[in-house]
Protein backbone atom coordinates (compact mmCIF):
# COMPACT_ATOMS: atom_id res chain seq x y z
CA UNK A 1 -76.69 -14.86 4.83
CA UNK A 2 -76.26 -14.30 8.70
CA UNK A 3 -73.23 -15.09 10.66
CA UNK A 4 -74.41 -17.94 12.30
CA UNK A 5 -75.30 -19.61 9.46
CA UNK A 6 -71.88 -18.75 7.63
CA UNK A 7 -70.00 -20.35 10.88
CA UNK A 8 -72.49 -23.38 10.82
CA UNK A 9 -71.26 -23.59 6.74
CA UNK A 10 -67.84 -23.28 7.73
CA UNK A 11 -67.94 -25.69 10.68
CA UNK A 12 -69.90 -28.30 8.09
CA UNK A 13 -66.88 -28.37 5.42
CA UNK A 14 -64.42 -28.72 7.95
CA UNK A 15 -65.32 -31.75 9.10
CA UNK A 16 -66.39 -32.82 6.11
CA UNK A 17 -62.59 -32.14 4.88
CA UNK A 18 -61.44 -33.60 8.00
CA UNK A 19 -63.75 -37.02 7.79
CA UNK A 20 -62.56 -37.44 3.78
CA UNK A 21 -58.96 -37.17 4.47
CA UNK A 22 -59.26 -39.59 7.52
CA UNK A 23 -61.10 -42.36 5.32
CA UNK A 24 -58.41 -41.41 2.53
CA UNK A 25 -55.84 -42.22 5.27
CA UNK A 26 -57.75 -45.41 5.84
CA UNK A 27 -58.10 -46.89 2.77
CA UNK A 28 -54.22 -46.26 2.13
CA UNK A 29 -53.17 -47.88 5.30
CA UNK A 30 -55.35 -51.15 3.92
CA UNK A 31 -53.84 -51.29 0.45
CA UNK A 32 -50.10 -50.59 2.31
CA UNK A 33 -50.52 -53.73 4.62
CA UNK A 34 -48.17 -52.68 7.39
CA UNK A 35 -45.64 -50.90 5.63
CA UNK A 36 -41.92 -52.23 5.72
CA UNK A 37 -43.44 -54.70 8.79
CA UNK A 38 -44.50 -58.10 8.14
CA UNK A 39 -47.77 -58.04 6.41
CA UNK A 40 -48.62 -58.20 2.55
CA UNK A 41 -49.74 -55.42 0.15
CA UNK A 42 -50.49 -54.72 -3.68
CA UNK A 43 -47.30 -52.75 -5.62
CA UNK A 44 -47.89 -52.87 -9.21
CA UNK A 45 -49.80 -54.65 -12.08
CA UNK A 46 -47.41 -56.13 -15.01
CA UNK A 47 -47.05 -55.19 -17.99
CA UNK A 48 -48.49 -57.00 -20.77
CA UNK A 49 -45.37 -58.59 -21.96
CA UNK A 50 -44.72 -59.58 -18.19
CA UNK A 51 -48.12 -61.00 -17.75
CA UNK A 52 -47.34 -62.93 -21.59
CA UNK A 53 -44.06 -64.56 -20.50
CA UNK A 54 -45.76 -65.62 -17.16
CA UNK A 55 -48.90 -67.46 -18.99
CA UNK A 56 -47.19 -69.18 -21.66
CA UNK A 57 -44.62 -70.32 -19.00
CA UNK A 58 -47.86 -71.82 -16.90
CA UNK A 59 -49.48 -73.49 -19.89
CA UNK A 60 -46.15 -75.11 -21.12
CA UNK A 61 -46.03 -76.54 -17.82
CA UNK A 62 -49.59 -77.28 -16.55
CA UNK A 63 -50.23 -81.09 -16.06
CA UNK A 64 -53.20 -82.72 -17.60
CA UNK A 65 -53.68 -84.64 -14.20
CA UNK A 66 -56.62 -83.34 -12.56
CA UNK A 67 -55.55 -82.65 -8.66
CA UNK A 68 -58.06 -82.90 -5.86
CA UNK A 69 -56.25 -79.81 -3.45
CA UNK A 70 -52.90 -77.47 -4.32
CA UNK A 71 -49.89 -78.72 -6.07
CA UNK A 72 -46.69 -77.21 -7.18
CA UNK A 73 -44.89 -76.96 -10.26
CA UNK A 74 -41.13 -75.78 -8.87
CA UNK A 75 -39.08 -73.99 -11.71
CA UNK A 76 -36.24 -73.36 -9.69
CA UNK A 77 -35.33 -74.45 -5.97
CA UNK A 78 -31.76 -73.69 -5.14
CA UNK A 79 -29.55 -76.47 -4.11
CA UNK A 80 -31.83 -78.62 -5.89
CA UNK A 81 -31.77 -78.12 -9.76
CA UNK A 82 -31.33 -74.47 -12.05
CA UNK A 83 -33.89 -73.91 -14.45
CA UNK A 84 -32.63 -76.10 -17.33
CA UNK A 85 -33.16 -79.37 -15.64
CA UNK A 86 -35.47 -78.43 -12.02
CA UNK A 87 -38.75 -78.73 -12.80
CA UNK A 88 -40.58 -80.76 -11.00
CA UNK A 89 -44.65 -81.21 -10.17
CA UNK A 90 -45.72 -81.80 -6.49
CA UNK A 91 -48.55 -82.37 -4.14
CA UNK A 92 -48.85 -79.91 -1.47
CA UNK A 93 -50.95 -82.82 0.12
CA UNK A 94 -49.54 -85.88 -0.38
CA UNK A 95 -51.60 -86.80 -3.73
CA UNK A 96 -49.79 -89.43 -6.16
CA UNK A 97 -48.22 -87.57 -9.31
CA UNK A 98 -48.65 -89.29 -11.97
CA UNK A 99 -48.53 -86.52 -14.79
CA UNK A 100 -45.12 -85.07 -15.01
CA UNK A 101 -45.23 -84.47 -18.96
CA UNK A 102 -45.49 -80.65 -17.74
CA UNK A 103 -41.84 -80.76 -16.85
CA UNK A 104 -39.95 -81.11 -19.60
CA UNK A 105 -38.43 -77.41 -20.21
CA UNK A 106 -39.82 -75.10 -22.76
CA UNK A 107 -38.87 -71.70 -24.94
CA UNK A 108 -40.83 -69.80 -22.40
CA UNK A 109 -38.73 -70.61 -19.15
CA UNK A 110 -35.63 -68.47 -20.00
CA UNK A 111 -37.55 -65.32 -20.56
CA UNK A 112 -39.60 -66.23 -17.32
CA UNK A 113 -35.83 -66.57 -15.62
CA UNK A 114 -34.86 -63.12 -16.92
CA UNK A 115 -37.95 -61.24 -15.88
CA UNK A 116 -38.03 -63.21 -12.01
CA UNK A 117 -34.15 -61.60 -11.64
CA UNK A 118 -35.71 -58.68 -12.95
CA UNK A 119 -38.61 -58.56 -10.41
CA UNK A 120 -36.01 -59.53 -7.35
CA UNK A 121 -33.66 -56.99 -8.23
CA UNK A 122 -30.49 -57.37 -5.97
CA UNK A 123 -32.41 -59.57 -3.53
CA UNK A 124 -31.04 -63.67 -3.78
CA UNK A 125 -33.83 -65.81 -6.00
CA UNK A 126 -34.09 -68.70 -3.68
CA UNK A 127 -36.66 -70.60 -5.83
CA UNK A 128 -39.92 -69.57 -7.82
CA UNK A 129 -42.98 -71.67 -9.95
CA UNK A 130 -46.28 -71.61 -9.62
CA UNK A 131 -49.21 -72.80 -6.79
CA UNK A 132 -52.02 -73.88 -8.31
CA UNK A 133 -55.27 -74.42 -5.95
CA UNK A 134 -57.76 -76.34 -8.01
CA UNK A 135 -61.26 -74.90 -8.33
CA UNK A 136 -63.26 -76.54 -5.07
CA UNK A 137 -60.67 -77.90 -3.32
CA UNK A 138 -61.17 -78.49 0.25
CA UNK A 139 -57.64 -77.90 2.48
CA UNK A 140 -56.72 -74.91 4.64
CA UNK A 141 -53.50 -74.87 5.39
CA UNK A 142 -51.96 -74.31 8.64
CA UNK A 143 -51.19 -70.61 9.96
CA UNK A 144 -47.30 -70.63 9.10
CA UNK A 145 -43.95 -68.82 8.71
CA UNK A 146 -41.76 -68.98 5.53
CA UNK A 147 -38.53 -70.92 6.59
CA UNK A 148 -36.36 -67.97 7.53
CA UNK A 149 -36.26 -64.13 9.31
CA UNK A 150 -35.57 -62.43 6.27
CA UNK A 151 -37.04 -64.81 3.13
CA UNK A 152 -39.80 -62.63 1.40
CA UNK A 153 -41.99 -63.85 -1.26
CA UNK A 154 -43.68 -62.02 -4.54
CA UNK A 155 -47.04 -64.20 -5.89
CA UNK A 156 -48.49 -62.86 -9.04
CA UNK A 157 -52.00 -64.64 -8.97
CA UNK A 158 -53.15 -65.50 -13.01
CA UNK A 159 -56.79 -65.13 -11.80
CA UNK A 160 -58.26 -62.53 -9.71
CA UNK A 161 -57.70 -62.94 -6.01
CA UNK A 162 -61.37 -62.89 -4.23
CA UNK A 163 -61.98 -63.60 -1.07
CA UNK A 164 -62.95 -67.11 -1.91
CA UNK A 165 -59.51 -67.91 -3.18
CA UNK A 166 -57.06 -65.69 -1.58
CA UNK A 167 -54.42 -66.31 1.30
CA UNK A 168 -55.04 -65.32 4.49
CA UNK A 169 -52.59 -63.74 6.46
CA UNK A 170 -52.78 -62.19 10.11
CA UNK A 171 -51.49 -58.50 10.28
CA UNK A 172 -50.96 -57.79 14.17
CA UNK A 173 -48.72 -61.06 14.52
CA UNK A 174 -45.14 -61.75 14.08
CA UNK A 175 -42.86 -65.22 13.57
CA UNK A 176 -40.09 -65.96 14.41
CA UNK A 177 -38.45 -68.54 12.14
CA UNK A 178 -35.25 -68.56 13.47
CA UNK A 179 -36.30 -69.46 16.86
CA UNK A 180 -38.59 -73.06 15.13
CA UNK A 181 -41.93 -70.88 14.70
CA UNK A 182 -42.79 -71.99 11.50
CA UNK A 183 -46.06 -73.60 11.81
CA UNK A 184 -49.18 -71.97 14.01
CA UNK A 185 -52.02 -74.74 13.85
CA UNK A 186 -55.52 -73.51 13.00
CA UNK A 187 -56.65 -69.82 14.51
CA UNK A 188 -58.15 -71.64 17.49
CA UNK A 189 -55.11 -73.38 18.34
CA UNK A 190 -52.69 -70.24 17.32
CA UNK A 191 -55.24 -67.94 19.24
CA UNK A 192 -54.57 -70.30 22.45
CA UNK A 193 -51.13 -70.39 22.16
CA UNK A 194 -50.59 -66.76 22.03
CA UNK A 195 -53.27 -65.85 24.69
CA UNK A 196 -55.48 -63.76 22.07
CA UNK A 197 -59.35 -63.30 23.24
CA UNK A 198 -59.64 -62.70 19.75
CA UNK A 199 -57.56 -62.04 16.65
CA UNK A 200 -57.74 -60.24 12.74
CA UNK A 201 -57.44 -62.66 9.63
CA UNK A 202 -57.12 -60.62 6.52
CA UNK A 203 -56.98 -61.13 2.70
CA UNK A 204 -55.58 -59.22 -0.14
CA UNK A 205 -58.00 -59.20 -2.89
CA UNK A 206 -56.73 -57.70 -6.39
CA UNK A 207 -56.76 -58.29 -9.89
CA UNK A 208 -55.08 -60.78 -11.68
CA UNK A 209 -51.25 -60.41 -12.65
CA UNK A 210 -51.00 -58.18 -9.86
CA UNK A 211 -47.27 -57.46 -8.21
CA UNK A 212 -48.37 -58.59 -4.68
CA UNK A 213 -45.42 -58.87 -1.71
CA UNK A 214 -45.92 -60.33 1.36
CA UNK A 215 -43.03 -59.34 3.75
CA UNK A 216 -41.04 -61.49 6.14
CA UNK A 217 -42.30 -63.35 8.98
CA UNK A 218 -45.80 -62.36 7.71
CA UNK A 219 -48.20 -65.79 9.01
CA UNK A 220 -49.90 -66.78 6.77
CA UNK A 221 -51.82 -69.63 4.76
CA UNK A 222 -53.69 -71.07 2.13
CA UNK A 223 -57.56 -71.27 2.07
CA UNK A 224 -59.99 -73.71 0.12
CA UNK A 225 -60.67 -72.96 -3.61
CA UNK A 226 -64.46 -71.94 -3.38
CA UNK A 227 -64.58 -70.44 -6.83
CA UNK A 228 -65.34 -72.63 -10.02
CA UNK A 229 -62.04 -72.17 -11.50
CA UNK A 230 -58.21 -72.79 -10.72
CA UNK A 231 -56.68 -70.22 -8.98
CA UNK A 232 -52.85 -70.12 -10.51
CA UNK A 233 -50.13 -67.95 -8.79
CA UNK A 234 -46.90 -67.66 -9.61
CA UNK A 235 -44.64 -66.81 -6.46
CA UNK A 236 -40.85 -65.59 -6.27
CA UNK A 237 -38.75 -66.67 -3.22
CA UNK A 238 -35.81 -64.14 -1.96
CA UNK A 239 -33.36 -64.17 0.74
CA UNK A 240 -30.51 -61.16 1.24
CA UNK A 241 -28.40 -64.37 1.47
CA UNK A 242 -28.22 -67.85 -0.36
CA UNK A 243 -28.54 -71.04 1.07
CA UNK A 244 -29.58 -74.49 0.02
CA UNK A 245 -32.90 -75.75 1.07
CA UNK A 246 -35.64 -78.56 0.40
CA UNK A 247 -38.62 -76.53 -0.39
CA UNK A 248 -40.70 -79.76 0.89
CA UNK A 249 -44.65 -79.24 0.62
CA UNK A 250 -45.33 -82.21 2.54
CA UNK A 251 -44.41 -81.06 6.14
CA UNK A 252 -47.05 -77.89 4.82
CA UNK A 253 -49.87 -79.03 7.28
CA UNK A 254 -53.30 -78.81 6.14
CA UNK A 255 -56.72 -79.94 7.29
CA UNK A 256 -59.62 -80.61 5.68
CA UNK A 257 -62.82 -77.80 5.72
């Protein structure tokens, strides 16, 4: 083999070393989000008893009344009820609720209790349930902020999250809660009002019962259901500090696709 054909060998696997470790570098940075900044990113999938406690939880509680767009079924919201007598089933859009048979408390909802504290660790549990979007449903919501500077949120989705189902979120922006920047418009409107030519919208798409954290003052919102079945997620509210607050769906804006 001559030299120059050793050196054009050598030359080839170097950048071909080089060009593997860059798209390695890549594809961490996606699954990362932005790191400790506001954005939202993948850490773990449960374990099996984890995902158990979580389902039966959901069933117990799942209303027979067939919504149009999302609702809520709040476990826990502090200042306005603990988990022994809480639960209540809301609209995110205003629809009539006429089922609330799912809120009477079950054997499930301790053990859910234990494992959320678990999950939070030494953060404050400001509330937690689940958001269910019902298969075809029509609403985005409005590009928003989660009431405070440091309130960050865990959603465990019970279905996969595809990109026909999963929040959107917009990496290269920051809220500012603290300052009444909770709620962005559409990206049209947002894009105007920050001065963007253009702007990123991403997704997290993962498997169901994934650990998923989305950190604060990440924007963020909801999308239409476009797959044929509900898309369940349970979410986790913290706070390094308590407080009492309304967690009130209604002022959520949304408009219709």
């Amino acid at each position: 083999m001559s030299t120059q054909t050793k050196l054009f060998k050598s030359l080839c696997f170097f950048f071909l070393s080089v060009g593997m470790a860059y798209a390695q570098e890549a594809n961490s940075m996606v699954a990362a989000g932005d790191g400790d900044g506001p954005g939202i990113r993948a850490i773990r999938i449960l374990e099996v008893e984890e995902r158990d406690i979580i389902q039966q939880t959901y069933n117990s509680h799942r209303p027979q009344q067939q919504f149009k767009n999302n609702y809520c079924i709040e476990l826990f919201t502090r200042g306005i009820g603990e988990t022994a007598n809480g639960i209540t089933i809301k609209s995110m859009t205003g629809e009539e609720v006429e089922d609330t048979c799912g809120a009477n408390v079950t054997a499930h909802d301790m053990e859910l209790d234990q494992l959320v504290h678990k999950i939070a660790g030494d953060c404050i549990v400001q509330s937690y349930g689940f958001i269910v979007a019902p298969a075809n449903s029509t609403l985005y919501q409005h590009f928003h902020n989660d009431y405070t500077n440091t309130l960050s949120t865990y959603w465990i989705p019970l279905v996969n999250f595809t990109s026909r189902n999963a929040p959107q979120y917009i990496p290269n922006l920051v809220g500012d809660p603290t300052e009444g920047e909770t709620m962005f418009g559409l990206e049209f409107t947002l894009m105007e009002n920050e001065g963007l030519l253009g702007m990123v919208v991403a997704q997290l798409i993962c498997r169901a019962f994934t650990l998923v954290y989305m950190a604060p003052r990440t924007i963020h919102r909801g999308i239409p259901n476009r797959e044929i079945y509900d898309r369940p997620m349970f979410f986790i509210e913290m706070d390094d500090e308590p407080y009492d607050f309304d967690n009130d769906f209604s002022e959520n804006t949304s408009t219709e696709a």
